[in-house]
Protein backbone atom coordinates (compact mmCIF):
# COMPACT_ATOMS: atom_id res chain seq x y z
CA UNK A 1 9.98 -3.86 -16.30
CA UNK A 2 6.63 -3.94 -14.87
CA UNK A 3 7.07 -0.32 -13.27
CA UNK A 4 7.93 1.30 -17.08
CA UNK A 5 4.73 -0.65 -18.11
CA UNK A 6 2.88 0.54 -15.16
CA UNK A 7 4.66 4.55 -14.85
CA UNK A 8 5.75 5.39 -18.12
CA UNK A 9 3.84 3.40 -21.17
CA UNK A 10 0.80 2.66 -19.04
CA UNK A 11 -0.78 -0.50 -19.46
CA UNK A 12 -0.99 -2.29 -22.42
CA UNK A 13 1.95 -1.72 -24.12
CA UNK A 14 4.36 -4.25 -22.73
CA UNK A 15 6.23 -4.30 -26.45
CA UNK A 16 7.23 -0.92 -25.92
CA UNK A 17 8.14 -1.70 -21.99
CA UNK A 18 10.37 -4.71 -22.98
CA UNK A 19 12.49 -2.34 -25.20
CA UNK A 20 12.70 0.35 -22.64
CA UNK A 21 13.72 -2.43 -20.00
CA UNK A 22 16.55 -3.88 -22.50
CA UNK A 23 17.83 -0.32 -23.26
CA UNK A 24 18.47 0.42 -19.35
CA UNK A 25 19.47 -3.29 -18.93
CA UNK A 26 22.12 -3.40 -21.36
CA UNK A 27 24.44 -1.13 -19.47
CA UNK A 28 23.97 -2.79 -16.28
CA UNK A 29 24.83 -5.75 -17.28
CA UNK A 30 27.36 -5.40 -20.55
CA UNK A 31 29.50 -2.93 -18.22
CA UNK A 32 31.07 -5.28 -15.53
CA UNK A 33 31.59 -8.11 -18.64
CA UNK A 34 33.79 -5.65 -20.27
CA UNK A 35 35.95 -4.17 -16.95
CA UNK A 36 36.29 -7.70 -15.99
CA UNK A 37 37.89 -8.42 -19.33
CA UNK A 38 39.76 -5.67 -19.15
CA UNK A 39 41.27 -5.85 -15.64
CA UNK A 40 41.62 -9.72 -16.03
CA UNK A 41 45.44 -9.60 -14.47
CA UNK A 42 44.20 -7.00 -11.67
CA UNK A 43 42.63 -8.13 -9.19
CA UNK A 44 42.53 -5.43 -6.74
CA UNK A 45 41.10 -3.16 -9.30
CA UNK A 46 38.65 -5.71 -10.61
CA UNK A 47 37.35 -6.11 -7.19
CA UNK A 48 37.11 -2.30 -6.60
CA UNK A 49 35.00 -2.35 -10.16
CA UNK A 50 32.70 -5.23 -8.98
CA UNK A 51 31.88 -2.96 -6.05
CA UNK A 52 31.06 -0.10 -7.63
CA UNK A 53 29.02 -1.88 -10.04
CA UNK A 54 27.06 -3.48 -7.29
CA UNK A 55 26.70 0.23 -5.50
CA UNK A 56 25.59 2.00 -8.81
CA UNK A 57 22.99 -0.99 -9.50
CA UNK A 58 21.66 -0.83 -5.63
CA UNK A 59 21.55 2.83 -6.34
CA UNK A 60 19.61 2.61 -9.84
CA UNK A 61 17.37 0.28 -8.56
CA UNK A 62 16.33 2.45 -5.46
CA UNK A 63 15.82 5.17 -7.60
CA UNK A 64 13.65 3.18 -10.08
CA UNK A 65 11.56 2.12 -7.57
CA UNK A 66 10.86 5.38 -6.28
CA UNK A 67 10.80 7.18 -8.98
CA UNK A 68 8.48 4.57 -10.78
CA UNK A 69 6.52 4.62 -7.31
CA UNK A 70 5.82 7.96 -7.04
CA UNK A 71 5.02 8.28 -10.91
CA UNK A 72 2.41 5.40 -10.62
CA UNK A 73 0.68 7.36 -7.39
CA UNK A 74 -0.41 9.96 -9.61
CA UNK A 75 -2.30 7.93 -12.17
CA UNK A 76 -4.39 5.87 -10.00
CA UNK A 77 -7.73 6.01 -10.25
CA UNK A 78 -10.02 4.36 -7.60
CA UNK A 79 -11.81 1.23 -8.19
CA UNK A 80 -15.41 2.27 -7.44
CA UNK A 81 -17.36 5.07 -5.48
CA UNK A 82 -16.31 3.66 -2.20
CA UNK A 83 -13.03 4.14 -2.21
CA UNK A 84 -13.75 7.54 -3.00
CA UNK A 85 -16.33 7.55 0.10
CA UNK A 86 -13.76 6.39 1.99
CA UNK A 87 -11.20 8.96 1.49
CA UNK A 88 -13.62 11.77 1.81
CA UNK A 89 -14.34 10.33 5.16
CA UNK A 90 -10.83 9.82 6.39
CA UNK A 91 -10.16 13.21 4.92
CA UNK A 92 -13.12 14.58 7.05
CA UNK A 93 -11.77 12.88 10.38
């Protein structure tokens, strides 16, 4: 949740972040309920499904972070002149 607040709806505007987070929550979540009804008298199959649910939300979490990561890079500002000082020095080296 925090890295919508922070990447996509910037700060401030954690009402609109808490929907955003539900809406790619739901799936996630609501998904493996329903297989697991479902395949309730499989159990080879269920277990193949649990898998691949824990694979795809691995996956959608890695690509969150970076995604959200890289996203927030771009919209920092620095704090003060001497982190700009800095940089320009570093830069310089």
């Amino acid at each position: 949740m925090r890295g919508i607040e922070i990447g996509l709806v910037g700060p401030g505007h954690r009402h609109v972040a808490n929907v955003l987070t539900t809406t790619m929550l739901l799936p996630l979540i609501g998904m493996p309920i329903l297989t697991g009804v479902w395949l309730w008298n499989n159990s080879a199959a269920a277990m193949a499904a649990v898998a691949i649910y824990g694979i795809a939300f691995v996956a959608a979490y890695w690509i969150g972070h970076y995604y959200f990561r890289r996203r927030a890079r771009g919209q920092r500002k620095p704090r003060n002149g001497r982190a700009q000082e800095k940089s320009a020095r570093t830069k310089a080296s």
